[in-house]
N, C-alpha and C. Protein backbone atom coordinates (compact mmCIF):
# COMPACT_ATOMS: atom_id res chain seq x y z
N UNK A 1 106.18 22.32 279.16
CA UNK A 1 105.96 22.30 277.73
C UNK A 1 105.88 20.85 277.25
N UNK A 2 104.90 20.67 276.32
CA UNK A 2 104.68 18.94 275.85
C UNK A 2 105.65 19.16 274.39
N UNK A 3 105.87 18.12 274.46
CA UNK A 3 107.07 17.19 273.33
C UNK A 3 105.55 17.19 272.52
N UNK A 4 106.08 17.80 271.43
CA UNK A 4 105.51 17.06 269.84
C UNK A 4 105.78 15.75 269.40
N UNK A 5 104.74 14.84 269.10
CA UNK A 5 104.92 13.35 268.54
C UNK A 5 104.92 13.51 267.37
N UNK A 6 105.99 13.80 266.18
CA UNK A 6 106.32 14.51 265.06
C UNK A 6 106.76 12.51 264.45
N UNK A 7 107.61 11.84 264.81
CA UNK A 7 107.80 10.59 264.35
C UNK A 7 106.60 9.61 263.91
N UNK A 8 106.17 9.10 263.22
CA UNK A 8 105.47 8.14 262.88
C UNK A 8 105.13 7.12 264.12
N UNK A 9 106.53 6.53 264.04
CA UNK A 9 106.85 5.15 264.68
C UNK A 9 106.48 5.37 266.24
N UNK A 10 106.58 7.02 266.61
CA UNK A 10 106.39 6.99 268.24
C UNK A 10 104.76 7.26 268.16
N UNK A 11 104.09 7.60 267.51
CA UNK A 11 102.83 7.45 266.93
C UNK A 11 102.09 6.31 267.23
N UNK A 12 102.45 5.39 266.73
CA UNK A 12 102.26 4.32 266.07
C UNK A 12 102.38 3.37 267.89
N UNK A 13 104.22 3.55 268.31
CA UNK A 13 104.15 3.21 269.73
C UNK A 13 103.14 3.67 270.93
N UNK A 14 103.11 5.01 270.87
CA UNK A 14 102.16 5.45 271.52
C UNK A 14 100.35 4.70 271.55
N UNK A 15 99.83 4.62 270.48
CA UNK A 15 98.58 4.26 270.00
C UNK A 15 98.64 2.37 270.48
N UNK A 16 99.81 2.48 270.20
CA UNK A 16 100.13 0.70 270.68
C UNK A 16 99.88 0.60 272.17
N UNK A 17 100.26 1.27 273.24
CA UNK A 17 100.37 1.44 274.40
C UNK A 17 99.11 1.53 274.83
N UNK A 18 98.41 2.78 273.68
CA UNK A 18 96.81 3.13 274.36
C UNK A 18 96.07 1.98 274.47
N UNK A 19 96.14 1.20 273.26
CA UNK A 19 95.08 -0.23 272.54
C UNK A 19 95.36 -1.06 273.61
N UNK A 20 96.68 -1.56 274.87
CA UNK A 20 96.93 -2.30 275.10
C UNK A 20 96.34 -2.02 276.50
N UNK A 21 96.40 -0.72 276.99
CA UNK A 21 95.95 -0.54 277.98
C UNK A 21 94.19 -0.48 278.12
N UNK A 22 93.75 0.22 277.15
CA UNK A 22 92.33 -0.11 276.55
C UNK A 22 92.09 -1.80 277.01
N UNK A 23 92.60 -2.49 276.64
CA UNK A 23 92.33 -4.14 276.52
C UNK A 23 92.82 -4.68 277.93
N UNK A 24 93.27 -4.17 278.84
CA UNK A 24 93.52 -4.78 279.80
C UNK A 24 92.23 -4.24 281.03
N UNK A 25 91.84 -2.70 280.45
CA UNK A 25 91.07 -2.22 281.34
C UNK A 25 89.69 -3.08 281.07
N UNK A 26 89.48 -3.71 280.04
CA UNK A 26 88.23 -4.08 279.23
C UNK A 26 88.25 -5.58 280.10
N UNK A 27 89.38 -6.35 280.36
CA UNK A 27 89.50 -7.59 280.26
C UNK A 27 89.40 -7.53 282.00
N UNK A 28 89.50 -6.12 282.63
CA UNK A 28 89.58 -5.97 284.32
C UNK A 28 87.81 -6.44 284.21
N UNK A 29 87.48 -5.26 283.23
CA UNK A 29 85.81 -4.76 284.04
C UNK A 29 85.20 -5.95 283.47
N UNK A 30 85.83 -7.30 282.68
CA UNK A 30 84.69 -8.33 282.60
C UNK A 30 85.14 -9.25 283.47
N UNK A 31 86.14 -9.39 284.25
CA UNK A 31 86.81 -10.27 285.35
C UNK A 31 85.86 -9.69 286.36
N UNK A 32 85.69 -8.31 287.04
CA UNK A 32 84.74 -7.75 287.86
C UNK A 32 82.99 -8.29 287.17
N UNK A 33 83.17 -7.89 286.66
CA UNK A 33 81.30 -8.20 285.96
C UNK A 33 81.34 -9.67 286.62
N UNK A 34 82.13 -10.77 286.19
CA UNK A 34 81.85 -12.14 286.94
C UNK A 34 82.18 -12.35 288.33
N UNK A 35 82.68 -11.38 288.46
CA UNK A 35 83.01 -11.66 290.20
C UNK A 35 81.51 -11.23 290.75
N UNK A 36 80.67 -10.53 290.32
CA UNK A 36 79.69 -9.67 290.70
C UNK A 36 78.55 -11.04 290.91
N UNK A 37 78.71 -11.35 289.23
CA UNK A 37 77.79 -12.36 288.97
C UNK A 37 77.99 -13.84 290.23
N UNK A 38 79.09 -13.91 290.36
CA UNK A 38 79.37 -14.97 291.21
C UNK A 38 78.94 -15.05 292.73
N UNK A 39 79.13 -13.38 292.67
CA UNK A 39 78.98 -13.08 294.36
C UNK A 39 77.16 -13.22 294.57
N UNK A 40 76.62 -12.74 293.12
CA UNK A 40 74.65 -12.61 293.37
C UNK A 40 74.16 -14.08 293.34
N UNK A 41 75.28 -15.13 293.20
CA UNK A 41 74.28 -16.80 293.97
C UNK A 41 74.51 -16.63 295.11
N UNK A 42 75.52 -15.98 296.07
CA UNK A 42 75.57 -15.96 297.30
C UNK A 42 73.90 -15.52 298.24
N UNK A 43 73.30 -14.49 297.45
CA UNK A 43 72.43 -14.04 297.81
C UNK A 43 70.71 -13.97 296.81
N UNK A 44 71.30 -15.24 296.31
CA UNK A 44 70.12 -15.98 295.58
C UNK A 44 68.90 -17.15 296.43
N UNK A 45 67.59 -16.27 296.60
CA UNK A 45 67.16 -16.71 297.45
C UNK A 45 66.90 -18.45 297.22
N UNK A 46 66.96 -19.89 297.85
CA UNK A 46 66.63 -20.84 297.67
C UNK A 46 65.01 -21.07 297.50
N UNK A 47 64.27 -20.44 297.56
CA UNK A 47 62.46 -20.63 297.47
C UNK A 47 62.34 -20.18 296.08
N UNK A 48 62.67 -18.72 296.04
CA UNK A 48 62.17 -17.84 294.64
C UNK A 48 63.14 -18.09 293.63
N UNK A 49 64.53 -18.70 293.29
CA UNK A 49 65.52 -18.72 293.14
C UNK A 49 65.96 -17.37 292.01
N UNK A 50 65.48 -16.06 292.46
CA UNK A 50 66.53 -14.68 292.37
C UNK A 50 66.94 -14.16 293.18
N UNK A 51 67.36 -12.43 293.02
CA UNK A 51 68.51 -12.65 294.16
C UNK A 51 67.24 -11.75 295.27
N UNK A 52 68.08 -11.69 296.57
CA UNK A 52 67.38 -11.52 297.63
C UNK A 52 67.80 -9.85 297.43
N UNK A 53 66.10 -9.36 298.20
CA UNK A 53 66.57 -7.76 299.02
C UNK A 53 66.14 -7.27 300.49
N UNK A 54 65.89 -8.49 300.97
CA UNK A 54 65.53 -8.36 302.08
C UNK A 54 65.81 -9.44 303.10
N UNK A 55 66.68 -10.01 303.67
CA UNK A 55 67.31 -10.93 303.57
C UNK A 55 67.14 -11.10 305.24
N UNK A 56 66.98 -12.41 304.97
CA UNK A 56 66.85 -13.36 306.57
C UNK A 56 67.57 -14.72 306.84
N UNK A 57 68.11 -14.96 308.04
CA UNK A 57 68.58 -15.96 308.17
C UNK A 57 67.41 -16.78 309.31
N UNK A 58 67.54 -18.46 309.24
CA UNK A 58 66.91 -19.57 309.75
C UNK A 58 68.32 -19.68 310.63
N UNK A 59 67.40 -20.41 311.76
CA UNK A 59 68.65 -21.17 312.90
C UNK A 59 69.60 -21.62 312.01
N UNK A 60 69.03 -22.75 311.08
CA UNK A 60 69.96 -23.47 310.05
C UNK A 60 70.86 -22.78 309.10
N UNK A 61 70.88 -21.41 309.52
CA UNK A 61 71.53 -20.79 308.70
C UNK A 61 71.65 -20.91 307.24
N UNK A 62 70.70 -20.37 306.72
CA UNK A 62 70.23 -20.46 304.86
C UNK A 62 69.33 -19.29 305.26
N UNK A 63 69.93 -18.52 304.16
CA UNK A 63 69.54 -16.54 303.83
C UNK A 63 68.42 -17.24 303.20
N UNK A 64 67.69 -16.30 303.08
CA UNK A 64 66.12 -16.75 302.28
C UNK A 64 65.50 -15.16 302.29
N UNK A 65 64.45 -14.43 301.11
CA UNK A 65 64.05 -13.79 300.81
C UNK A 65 63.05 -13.78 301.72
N UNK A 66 62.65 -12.46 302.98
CA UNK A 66 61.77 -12.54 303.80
C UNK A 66 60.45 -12.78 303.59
N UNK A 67 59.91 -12.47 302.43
CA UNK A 67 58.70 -12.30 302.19
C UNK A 67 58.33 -13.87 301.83
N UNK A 68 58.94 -14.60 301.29
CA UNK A 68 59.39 -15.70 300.85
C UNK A 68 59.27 -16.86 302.00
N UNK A 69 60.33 -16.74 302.85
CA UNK A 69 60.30 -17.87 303.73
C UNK A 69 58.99 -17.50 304.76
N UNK A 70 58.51 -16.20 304.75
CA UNK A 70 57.26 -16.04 305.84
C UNK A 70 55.96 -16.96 305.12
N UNK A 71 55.85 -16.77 303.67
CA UNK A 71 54.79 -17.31 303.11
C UNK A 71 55.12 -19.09 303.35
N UNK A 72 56.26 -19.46 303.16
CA UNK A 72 56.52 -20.74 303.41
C UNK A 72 56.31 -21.74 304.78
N UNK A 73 56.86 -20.07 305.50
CA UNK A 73 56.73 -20.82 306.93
C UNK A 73 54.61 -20.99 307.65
N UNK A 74 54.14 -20.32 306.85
CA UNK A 74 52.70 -19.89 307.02
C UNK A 74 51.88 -21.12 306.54
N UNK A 75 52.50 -22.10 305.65
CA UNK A 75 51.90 -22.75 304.71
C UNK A 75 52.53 -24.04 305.68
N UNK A 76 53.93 -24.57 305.57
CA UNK A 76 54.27 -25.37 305.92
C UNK A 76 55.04 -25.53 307.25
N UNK A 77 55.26 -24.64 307.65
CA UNK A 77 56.19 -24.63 309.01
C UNK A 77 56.83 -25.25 309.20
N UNK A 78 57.90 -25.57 308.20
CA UNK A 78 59.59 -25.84 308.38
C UNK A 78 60.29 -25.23 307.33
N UNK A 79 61.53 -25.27 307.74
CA UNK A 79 62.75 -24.75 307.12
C UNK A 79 62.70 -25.51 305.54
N UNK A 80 62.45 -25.23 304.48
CA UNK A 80 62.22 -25.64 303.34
C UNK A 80 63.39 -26.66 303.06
N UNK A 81 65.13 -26.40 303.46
CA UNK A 81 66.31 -27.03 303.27
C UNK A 81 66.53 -27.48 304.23
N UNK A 82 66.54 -27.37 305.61
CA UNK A 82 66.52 -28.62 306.49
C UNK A 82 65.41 -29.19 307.02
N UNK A 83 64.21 -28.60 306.98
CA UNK A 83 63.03 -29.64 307.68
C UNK A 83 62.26 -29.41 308.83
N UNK A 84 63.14 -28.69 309.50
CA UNK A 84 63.50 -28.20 310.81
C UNK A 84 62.08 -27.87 311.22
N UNK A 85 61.33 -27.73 312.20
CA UNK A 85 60.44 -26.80 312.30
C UNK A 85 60.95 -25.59 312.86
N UNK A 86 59.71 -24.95 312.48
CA UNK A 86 60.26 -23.21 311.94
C UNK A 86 59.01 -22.28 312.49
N UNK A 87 59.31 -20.82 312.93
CA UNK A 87 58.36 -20.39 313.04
C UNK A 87 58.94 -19.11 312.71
N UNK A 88 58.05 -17.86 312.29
CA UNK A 88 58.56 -16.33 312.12
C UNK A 88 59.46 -15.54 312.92
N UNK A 89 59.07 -16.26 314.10
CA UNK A 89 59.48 -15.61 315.12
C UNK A 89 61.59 -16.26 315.33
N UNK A 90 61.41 -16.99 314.74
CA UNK A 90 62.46 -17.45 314.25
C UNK A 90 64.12 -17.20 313.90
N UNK A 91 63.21 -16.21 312.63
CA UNK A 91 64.29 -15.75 311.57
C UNK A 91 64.62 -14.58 312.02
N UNK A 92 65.41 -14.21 311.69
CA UNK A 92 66.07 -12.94 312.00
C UNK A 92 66.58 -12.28 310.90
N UNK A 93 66.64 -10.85 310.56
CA UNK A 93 67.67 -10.34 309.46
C UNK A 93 68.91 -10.70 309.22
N UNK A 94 69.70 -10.78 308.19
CA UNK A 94 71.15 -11.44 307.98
C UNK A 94 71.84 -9.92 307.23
N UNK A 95 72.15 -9.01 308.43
CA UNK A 95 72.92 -7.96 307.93
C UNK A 95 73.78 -8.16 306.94
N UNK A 96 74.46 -9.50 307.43
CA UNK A 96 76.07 -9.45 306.61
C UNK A 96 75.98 -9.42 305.26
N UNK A 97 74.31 -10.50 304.51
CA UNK A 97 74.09 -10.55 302.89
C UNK A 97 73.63 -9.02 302.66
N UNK A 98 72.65 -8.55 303.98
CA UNK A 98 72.15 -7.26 303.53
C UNK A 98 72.98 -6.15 302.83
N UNK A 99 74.63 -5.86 303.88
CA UNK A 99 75.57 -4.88 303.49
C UNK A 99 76.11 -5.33 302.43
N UNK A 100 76.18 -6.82 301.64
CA UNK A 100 77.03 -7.27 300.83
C UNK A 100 76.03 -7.27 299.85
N UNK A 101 74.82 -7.26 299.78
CA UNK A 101 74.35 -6.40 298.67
C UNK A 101 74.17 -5.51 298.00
N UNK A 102 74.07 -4.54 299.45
CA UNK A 102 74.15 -2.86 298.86
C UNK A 102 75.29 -2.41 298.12
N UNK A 103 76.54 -3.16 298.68
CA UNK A 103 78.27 -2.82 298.22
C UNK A 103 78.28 -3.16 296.82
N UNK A 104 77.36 -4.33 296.74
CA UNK A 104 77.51 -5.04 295.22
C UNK A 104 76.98 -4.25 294.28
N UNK A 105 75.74 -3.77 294.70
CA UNK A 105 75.07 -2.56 293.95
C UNK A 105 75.68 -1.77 293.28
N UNK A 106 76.16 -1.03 294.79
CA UNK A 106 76.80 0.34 294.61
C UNK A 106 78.16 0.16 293.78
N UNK A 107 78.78 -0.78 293.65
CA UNK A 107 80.15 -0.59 292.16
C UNK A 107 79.83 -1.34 291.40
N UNK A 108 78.41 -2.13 291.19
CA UNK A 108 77.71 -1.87 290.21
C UNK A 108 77.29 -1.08 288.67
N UNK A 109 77.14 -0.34 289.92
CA UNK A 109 76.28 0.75 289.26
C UNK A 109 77.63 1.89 288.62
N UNK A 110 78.83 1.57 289.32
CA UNK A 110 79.68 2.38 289.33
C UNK A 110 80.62 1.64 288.06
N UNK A 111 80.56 0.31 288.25
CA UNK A 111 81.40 -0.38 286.98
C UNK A 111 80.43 -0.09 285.74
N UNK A 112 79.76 0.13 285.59
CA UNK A 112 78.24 0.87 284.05
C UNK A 112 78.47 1.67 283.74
N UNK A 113 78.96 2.76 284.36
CA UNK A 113 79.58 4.29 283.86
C UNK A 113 80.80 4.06 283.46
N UNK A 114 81.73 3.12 284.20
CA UNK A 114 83.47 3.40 283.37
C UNK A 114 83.08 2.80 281.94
């Protein structure tokens, strides 16, 4: 059986409690929103400078947007940030930005609904 909130003052406490918890949940999901934002330069391509979805790493290790560093490497044939010469055959996929994008997505998309 629930207790009736018949007092004012526990009213009043109560609603105090809600507002406070309201404001801490508010002050979580914009601490997350910048963590998000912080984490998408990680996977901000250096050529196109947005973020990557298809993601490749150089020997020199610098993620770069595939479509991106292929046109680069086609034109100039080196590593745009070290110099390096470079060829397609080169680069390889960089799972680790790949899964750490999708994750970012996915509570994303999930921090928009709370």
């Amino acid at each position: 059986m629930q207790k009736k909130i018949s007092d004012s003052s526990e009213k009043l406490a109560l609603q105090s409690k809600i507002q406070e918890a309201n404001t801490r949940f508010l002050n979580y999901k914009a601490t997350v929103q910048l963590f998000f934002a912080e984490l998408e330069k990680v996977y901000t391509c250096p050529i196109k400078y947005d973020k990557i979805v298809d993601p490749v790493i150089t020997p020199s290790g610098v993620t770069y947007e595939r479509v991106m560093i292929e046109r680069s490497i086609k034109v100039n044939r080196v590593d745009p940030v070290s110099k390096d010469r470079l060829t397609i055959a080169k680069i390889k996929p960089n799972l680790a930005i790949k899964c750490l994008i999708h994750v970012v997505n996915e509570y994303r998309k999930k921090l928009e609904t709370a």
